[in-house]
C-alpha atoms as a PDB file:
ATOM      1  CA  UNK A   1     106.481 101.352 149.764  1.00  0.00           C
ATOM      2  CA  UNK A   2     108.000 103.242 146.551  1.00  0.00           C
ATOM      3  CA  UNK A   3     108.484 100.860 143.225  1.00  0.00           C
ATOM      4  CA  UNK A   4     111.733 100.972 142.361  1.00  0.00           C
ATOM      5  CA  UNK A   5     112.591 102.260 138.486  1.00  0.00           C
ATOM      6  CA  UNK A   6     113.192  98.933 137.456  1.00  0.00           C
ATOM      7  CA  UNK A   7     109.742  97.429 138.228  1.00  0.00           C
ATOM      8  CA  UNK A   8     108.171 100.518 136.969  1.00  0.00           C
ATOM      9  CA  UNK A   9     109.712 100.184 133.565  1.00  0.00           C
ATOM     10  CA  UNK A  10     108.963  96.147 133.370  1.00  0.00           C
ATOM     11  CA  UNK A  11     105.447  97.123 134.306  1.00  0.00           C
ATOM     12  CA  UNK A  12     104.490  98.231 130.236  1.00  0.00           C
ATOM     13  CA  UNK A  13     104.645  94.852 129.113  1.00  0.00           C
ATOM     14  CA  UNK A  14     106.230  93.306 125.936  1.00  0.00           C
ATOM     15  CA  UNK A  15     103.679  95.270 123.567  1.00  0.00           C
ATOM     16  CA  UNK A  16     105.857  98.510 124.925  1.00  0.00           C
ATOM     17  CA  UNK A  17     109.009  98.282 122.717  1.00  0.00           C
ATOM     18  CA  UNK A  18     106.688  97.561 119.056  1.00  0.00           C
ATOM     19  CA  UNK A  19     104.578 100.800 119.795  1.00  0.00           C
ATOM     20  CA  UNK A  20     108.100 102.202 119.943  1.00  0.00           C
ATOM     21  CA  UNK A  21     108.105 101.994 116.807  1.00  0.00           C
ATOM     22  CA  UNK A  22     104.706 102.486 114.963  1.00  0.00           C
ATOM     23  CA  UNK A  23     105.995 106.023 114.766  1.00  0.00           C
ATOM     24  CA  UNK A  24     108.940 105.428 112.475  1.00  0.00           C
ATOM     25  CA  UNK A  25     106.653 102.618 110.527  1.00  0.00           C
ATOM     26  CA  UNK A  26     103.716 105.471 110.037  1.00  0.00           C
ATOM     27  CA  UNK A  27     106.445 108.183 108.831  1.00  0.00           C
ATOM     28  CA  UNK A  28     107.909 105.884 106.165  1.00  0.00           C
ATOM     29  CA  UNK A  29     104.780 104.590 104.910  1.00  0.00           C
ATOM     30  CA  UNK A  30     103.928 108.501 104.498  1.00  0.00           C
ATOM     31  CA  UNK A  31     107.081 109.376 102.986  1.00  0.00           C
ATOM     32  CA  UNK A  32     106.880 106.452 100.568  1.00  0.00           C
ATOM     33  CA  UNK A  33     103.515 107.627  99.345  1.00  0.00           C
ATOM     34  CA  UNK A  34     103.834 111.426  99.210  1.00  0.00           C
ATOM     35  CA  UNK A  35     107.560 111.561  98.152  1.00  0.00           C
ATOM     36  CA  UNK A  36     109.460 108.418  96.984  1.00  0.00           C
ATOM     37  CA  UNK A  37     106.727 106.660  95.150  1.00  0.00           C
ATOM     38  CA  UNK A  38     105.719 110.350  93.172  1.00  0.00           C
ATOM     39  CA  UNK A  39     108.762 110.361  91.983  1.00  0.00           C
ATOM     40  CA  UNK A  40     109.612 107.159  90.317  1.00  0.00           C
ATOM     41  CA  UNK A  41     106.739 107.234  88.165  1.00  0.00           C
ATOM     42  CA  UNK A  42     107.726 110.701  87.085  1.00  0.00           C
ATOM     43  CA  UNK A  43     111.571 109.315  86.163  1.00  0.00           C
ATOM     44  CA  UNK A  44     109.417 106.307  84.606  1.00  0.00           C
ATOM     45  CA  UNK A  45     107.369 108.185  82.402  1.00  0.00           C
ATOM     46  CA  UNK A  46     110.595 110.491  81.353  1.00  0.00           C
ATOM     47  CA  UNK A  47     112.483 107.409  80.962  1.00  0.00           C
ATOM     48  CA  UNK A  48     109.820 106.211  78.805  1.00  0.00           C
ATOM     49  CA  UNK A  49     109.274 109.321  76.810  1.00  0.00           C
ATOM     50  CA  UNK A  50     112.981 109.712  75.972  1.00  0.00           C
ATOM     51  CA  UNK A  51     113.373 106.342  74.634  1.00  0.00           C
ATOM     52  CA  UNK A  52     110.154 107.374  72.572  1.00  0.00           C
ATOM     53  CA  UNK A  53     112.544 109.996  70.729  1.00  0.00           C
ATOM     54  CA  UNK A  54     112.574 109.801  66.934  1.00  0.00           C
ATOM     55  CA  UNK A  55     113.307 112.487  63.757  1.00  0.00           C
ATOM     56  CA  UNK A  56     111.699 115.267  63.997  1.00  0.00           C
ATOM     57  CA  UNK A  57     110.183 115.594  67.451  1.00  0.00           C
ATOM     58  CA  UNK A  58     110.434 118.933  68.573  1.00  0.00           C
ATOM     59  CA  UNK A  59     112.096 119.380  72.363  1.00  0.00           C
ATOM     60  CA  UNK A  60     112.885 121.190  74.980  1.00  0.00           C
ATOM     61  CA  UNK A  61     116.457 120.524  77.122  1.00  0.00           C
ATOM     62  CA  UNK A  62     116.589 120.784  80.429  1.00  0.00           C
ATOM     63  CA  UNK A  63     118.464 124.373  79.805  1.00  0.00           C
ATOM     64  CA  UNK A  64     115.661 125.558  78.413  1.00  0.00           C
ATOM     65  CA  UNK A  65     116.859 125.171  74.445  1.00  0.00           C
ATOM     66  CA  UNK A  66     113.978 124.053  71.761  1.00  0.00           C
ATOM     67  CA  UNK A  67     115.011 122.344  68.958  1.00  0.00           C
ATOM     68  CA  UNK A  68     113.789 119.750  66.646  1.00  0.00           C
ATOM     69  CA  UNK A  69     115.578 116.405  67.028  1.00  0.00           C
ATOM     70  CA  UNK A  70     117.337 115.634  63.654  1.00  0.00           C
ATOM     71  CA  UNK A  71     118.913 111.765  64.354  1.00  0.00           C
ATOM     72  CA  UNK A  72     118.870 109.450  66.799  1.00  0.00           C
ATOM     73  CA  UNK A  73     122.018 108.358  67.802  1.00  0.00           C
ATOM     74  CA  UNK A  74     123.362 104.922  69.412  1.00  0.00           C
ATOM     75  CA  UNK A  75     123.601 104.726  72.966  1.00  0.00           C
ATOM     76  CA  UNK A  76     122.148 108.627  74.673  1.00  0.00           C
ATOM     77  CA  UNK A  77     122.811 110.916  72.182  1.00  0.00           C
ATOM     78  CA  UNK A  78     120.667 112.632  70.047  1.00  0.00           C
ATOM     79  CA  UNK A  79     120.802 115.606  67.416  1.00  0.00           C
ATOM     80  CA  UNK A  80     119.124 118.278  67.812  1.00  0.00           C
ATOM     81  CA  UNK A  81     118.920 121.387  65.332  1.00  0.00           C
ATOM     82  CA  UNK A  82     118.307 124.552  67.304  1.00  0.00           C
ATOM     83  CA  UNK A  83     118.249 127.075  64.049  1.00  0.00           C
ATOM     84  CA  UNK A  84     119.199 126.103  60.396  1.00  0.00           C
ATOM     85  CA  UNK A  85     122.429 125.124  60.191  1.00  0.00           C
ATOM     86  CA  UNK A  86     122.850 124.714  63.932  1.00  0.00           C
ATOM     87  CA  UNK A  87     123.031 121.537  65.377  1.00  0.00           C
ATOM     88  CA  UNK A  88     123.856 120.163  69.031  1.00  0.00           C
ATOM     89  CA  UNK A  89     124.219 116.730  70.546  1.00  0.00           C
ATOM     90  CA  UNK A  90     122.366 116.500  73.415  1.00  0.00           C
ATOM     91  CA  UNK A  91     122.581 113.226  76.173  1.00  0.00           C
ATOM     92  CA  UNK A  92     118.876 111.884  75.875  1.00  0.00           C
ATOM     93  CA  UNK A  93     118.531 112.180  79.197  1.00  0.00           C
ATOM     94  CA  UNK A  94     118.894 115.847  79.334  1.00  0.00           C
ATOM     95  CA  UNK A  95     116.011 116.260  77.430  1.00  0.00           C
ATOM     96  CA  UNK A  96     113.037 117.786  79.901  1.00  0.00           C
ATOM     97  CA  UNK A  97     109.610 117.636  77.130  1.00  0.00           C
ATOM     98  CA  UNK A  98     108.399 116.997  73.958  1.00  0.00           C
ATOM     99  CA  UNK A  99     106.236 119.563  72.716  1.00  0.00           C
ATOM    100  CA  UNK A 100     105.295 118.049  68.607  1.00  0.00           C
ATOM    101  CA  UNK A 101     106.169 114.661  68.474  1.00  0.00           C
ATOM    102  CA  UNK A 102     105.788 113.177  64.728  1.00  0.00           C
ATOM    103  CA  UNK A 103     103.586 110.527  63.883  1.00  0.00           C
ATOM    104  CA  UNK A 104     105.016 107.195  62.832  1.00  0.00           C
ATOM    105  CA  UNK A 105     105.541 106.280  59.093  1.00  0.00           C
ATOM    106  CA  UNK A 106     103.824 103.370  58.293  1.00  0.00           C
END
């Protein structure tokens, strides 16, 4: 008379178990879009914009110093004179904008 909980359960089919997870497939694809994928082509352009770095750019560091980059070092380092006669290395990376950047010498 009464279906026992086992034939009630095989009674969704096999479809059952993917809906599962459309869900957790919808909330990624979501989270991709408004969160993950945002933000690598923010550290892309920065990446690209720091590697743009030559003499005489002026900058601001992610603690909020401006300075105008005096060399270039190898590897992440760069030089950056905050007042005359004051000068700082800074990692590249550390480096949040650009505000004048110099035109190339031809």
């Amino acid at each position: 008379m009464f279906a026992s909980p086992a034939y009630a359960q095989a009674a969704g089919g096999g479809f059952g178990s993917f809906s599962g997870f459309v869900p957790l497939i919808l909330i990624f694809a979501i989270m991709y879009f408004l969160m993950i994928r945002p933000q690598q082509k923010k550290m892309k352009e920065h990446k690209a914009m720091v590697a743009g770095l030559r003499k005489g750019d002026q900058v601001v560091t992610a603690g909020g110093l401006i300075g105008k980059v005096t060399k270039v070092k190898e590897g992440n380092e760069v030089e950056v004179e905050l007042a005359q006669g004051v000068k700082v290395r800074v990692v590249q990376s550390t480096i949040g904008d650009v505000i004048n950047k110099t035109e190339p010498t031809s």
